[in-house]
C-alpha atoms as a PDB file:
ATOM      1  CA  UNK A   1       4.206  21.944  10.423  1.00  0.00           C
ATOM      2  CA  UNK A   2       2.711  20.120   7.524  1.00  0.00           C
ATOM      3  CA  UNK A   3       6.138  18.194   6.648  1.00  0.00           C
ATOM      4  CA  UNK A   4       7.221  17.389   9.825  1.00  0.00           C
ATOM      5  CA  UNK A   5       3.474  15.939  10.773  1.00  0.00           C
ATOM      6  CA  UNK A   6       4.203  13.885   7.340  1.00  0.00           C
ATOM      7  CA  UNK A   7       7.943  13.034   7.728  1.00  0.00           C
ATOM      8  CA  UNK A   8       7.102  11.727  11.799  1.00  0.00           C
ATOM      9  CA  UNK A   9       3.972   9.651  10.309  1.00  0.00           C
ATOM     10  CA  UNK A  10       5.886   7.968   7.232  1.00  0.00           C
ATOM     11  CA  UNK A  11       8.771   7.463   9.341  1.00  0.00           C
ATOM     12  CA  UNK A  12       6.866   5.326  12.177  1.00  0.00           C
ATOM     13  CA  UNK A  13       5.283   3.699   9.165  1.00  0.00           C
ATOM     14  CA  UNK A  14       8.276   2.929   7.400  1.00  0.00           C
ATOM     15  CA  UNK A  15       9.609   1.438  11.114  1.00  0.00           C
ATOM     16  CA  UNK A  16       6.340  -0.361  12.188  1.00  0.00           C
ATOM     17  CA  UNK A  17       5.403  -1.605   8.595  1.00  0.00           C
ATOM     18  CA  UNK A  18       6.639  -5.273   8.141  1.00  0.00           C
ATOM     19  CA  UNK A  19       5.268  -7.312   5.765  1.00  0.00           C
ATOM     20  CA  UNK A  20       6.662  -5.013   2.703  1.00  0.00           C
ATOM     21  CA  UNK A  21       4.933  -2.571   1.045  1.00  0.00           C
ATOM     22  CA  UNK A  22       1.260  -4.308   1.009  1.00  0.00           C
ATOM     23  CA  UNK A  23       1.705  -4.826   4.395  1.00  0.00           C
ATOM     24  CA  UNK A  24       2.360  -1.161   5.269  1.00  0.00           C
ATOM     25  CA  UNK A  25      -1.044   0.192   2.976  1.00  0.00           C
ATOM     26  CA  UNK A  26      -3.233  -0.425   6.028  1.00  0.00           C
ATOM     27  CA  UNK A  27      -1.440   1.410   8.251  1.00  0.00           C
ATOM     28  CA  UNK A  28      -0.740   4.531   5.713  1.00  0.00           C
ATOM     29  CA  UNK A  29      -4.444   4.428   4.805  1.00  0.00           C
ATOM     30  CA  UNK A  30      -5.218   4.347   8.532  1.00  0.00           C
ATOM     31  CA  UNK A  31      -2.600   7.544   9.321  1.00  0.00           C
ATOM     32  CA  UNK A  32      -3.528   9.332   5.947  1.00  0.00           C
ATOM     33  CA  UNK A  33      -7.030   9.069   5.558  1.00  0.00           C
ATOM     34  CA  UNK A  34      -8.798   8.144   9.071  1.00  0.00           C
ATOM     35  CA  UNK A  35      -6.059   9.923  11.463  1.00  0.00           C
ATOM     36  CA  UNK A  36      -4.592  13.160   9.782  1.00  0.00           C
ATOM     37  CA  UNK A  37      -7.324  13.403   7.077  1.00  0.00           C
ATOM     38  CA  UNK A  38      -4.705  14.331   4.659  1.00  0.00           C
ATOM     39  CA  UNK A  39      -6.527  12.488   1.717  1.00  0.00           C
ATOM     40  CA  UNK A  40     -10.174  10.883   1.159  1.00  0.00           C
ATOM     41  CA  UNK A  41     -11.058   7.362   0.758  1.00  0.00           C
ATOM     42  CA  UNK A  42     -11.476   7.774  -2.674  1.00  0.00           C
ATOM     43  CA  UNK A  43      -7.986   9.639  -3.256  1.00  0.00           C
ATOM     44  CA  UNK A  44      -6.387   6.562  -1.063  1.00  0.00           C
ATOM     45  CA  UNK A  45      -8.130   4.118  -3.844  1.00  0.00           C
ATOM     46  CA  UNK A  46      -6.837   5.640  -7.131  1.00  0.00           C
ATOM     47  CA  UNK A  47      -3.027   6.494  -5.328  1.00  0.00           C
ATOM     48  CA  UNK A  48      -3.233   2.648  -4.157  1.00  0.00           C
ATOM     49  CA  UNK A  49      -4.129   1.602  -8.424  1.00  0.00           C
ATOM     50  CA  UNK A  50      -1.413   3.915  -9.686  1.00  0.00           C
ATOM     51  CA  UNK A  51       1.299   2.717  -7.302  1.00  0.00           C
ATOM     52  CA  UNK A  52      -0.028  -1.396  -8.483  1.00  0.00           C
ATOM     53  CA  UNK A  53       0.589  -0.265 -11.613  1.00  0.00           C
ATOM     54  CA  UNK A  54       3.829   1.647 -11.120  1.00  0.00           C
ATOM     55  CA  UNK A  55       6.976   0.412 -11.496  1.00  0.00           C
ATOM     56  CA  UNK A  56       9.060  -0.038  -7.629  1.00  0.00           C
ATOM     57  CA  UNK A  57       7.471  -0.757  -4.674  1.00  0.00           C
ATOM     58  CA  UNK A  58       4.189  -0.524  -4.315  1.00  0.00           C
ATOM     59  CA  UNK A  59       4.585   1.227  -0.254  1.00  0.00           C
ATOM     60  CA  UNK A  60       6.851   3.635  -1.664  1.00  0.00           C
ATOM     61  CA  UNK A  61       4.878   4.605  -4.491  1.00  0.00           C
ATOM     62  CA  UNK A  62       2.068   4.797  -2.341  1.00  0.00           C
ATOM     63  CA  UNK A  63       4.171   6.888   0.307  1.00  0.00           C
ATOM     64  CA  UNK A  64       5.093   8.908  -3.132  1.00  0.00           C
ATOM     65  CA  UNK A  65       1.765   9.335  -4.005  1.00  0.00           C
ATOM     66  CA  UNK A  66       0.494  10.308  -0.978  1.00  0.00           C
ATOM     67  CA  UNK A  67       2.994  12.981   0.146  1.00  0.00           C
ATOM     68  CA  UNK A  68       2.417  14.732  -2.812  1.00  0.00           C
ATOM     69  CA  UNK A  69      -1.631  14.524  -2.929  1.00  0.00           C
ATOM     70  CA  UNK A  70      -1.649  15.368   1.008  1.00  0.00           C
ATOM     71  CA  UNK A  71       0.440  18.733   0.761  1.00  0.00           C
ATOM     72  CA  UNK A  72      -1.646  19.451  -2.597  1.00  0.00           C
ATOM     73  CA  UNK A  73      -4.453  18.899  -0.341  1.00  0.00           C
ATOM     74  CA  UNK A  74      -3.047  21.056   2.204  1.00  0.00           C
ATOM     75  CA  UNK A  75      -3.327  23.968   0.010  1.00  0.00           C
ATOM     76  CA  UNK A  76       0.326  24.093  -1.188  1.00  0.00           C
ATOM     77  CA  UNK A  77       1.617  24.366  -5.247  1.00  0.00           C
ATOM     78  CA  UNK A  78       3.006  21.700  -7.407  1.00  0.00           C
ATOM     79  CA  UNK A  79       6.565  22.119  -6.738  1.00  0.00           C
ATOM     80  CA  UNK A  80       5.796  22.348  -2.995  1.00  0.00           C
ATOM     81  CA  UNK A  81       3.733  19.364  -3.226  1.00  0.00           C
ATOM     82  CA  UNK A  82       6.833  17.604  -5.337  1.00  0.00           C
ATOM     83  CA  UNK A  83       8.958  18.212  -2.150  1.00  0.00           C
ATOM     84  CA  UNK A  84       6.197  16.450   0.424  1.00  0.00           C
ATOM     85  CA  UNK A  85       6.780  13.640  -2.051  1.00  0.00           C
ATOM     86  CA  UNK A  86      10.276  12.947  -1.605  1.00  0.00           C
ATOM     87  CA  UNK A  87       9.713  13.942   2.288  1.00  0.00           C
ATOM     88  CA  UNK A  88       7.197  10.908   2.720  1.00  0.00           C
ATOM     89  CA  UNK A  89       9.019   8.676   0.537  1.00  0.00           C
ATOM     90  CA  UNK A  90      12.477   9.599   2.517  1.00  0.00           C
ATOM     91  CA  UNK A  91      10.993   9.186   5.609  1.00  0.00           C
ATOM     92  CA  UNK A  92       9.656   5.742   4.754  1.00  0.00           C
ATOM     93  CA  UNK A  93      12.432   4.484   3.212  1.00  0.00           C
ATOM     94  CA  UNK A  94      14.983   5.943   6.105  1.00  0.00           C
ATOM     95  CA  UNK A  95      14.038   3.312   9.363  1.00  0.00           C
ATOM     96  CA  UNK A  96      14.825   0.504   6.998  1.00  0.00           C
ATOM     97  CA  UNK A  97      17.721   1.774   5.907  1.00  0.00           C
ATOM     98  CA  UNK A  98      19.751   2.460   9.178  1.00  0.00           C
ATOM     99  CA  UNK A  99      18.263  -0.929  11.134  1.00  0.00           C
ATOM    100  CA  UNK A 100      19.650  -2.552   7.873  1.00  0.00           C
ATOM    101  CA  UNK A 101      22.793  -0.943   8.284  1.00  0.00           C
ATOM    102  CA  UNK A 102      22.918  -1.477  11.961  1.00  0.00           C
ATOM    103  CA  UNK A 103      22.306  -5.499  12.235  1.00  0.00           C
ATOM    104  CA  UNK A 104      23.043  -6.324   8.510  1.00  0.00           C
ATOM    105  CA  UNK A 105      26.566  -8.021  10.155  1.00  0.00           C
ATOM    106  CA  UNK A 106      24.641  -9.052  13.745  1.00  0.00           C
ATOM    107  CA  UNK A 107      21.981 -10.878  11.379  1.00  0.00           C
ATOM    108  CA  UNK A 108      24.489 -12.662   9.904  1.00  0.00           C
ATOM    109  CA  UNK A 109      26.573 -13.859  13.045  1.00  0.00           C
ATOM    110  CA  UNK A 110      23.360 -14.700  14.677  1.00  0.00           C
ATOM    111  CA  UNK A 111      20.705 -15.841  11.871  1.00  0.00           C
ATOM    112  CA  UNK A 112      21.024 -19.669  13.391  1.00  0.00           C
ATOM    113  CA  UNK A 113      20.621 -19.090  16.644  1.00  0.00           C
ATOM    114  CA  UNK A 114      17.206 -20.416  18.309  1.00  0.00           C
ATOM    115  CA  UNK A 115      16.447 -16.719  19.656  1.00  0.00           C
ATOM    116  CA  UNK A 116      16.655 -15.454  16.197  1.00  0.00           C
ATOM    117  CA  UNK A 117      14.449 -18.480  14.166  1.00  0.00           C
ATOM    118  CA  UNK A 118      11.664 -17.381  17.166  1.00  0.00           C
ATOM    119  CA  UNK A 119      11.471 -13.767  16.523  1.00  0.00           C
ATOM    120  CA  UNK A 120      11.031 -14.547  12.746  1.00  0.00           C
ATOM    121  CA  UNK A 121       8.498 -17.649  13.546  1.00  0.00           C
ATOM    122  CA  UNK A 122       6.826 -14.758  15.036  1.00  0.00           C
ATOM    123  CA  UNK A 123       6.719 -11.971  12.863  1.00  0.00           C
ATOM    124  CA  UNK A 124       4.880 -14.415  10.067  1.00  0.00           C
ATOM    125  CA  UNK A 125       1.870 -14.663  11.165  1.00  0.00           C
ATOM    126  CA  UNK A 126       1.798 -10.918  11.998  1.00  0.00           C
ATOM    127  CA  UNK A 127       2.874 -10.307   8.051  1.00  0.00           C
ATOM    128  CA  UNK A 128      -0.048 -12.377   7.286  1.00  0.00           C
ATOM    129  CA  UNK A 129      -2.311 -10.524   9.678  1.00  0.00           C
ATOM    130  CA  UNK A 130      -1.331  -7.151   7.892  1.00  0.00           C
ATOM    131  CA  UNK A 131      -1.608  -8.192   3.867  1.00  0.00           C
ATOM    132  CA  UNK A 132      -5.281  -9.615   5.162  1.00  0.00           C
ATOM    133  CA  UNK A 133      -6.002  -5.727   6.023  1.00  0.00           C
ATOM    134  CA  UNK A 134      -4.655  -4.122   3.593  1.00  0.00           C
ATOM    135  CA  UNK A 135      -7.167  -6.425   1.100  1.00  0.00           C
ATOM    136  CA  UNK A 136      -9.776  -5.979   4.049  1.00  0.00           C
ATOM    137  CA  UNK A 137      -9.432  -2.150   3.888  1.00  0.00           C
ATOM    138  CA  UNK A 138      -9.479  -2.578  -0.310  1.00  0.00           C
ATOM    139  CA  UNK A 139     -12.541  -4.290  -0.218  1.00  0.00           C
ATOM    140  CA  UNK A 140     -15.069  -1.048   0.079  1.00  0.00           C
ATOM    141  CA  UNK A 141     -17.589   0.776  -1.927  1.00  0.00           C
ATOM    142  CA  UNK A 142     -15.259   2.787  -3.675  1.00  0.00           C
ATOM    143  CA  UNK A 143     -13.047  -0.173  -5.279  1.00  0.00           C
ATOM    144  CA  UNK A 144     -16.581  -2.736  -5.789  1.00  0.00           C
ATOM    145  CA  UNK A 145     -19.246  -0.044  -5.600  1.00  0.00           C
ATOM    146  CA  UNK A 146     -22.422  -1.214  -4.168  1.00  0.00           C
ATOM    147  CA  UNK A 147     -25.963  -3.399  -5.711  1.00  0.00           C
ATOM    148  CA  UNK A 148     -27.812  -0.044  -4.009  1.00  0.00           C
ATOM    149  CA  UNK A 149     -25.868   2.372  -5.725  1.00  0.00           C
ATOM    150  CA  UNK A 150     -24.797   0.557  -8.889  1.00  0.00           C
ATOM    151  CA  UNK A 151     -25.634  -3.610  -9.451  1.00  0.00           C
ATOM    152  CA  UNK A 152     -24.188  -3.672 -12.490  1.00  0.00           C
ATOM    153  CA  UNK A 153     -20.541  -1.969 -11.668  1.00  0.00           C
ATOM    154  CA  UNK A 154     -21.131  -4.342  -8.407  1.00  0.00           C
ATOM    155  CA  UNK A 155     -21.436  -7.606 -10.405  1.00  0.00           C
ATOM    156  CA  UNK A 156     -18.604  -6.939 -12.481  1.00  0.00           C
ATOM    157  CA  UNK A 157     -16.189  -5.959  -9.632  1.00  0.00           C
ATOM    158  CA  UNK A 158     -16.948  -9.079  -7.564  1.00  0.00           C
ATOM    159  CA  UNK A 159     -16.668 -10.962 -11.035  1.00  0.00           C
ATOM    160  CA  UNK A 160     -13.627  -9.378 -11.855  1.00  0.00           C
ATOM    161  CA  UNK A 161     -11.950 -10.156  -8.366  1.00  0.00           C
ATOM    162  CA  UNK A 162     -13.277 -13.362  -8.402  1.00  0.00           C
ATOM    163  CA  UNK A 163     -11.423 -14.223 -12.000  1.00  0.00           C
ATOM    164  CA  UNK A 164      -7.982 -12.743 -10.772  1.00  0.00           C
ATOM    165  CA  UNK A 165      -8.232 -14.628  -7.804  1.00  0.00           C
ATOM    166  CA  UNK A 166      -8.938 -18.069  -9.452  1.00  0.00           C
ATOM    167  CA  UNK A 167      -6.536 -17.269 -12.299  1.00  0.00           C
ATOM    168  CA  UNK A 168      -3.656 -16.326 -10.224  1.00  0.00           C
ATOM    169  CA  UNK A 169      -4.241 -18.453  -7.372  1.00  0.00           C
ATOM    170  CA  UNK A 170      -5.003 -21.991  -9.122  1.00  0.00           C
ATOM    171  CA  UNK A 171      -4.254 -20.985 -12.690  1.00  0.00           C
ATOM    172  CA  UNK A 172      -1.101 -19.568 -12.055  1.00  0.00           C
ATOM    173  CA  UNK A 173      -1.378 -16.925 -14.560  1.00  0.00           C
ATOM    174  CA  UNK A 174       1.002 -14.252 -14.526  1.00  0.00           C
ATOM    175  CA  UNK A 175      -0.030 -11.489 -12.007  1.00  0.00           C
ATOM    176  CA  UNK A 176       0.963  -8.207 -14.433  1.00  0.00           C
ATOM    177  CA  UNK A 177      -1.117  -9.923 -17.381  1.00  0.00           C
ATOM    178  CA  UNK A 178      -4.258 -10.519 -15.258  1.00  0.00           C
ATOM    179  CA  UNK A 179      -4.125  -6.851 -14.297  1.00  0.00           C
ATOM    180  CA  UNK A 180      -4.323  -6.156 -17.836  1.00  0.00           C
ATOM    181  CA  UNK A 181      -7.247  -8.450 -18.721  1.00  0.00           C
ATOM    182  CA  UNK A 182      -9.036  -6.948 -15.502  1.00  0.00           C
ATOM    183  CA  UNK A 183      -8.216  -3.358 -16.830  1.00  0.00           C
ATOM    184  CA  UNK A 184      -9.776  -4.558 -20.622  1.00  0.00           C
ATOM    185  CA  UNK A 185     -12.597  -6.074 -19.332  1.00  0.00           C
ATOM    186  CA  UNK A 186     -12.944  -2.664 -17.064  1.00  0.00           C
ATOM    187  CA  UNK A 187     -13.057  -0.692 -19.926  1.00  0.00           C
ATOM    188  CA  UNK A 188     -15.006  -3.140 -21.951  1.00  0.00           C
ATOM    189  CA  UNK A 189     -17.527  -3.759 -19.395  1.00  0.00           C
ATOM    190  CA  UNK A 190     -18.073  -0.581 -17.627  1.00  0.00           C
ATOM    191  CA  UNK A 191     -17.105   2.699 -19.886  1.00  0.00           C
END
């Protein structure tokens, strides 16, 4: 019952979530942790870090992650839990591939047609609308902690964002060697 619950929820995922795979983290924290209660807040958190820092997309790593950590949590073993990996990830991965197989030759017969330019003008904003979540959803306790529980952990998170953002944004400093001078001054900072 587990893996179909997990195969139907990655599979509406993988067919709702546009925007790419930061796009889609809102709604598979939403079905994960809030709806199903297959994983914690905290569990959501690290899998989201390790699939940033994994190499392929970060939704499928995430989808990865989270099949295997929500049939672990579900009381299965480790080989078990290996199989609700490739379940979530095949299930997210599956929608796109048979639409893309399906209009891959419409799309290009009708890319320049007014009808086509509006759906797209139209799906932008609603990209937009789900990457703002997904950093919305990021932007808790667990990933900043809090000036109650600790300031100084606190201070450094918001100064730590606050450096990626400026050095990426208007800097343009490469994104993959910010992460590592935010995981340095992590472990310089706060070990």
């Amino acid at each position: 019952m587990l893996f179909l619950k997990l195969f139907y929820t990655f599979f509406i995922i993988g067919l709702f979530g546009f925007g790419g795979g930061y796009g889609m983290l809102s709604l598979i924290q939403t079905e994960t942790v809030m709806h199903h209660h297959w994983l914690t807040t905290a569990e959501f958190t690290n899998i989201v870090a390790i699939s940033q820092m994994t190499p392929g997309p970060v939704g499928i790593n995430t989808a990865t992650y989270c099949g295997y950590v929500a049939v672990h949590n579900g009381g299965y073993g480790g080989y078990v839990s290996i199989l609700g990996s490739a379940m979530a990830t095949f299930a997210l991965v599956l929608p796109s591939l048979i639409l893309m197989i399906l209009i891959s030759k419409m799309f290009m017969k009708y890319m320049n047609t007014p009808l086509v330019k509006s759906v797209f003008s139209g799906l932008r904003p609603a990209v937009v609308g789900l990457l703002a979540a997904a950093t919305l959803l990021l932007c808790n306790g667990e990933n900043f902690s809090t000036p109650e529980i600790n300031l100084w952990q606190f201070i450094i998170s918001i100064f730590l964002f606050a450096a990626t953002f400026i050095g990426t944004m208007f800097m343009k400093i490469n994104p993959i060697k910010m992460i590592c001078y935010a995981a340095i001054a992590g472990l310089v900072l706060l070990y």
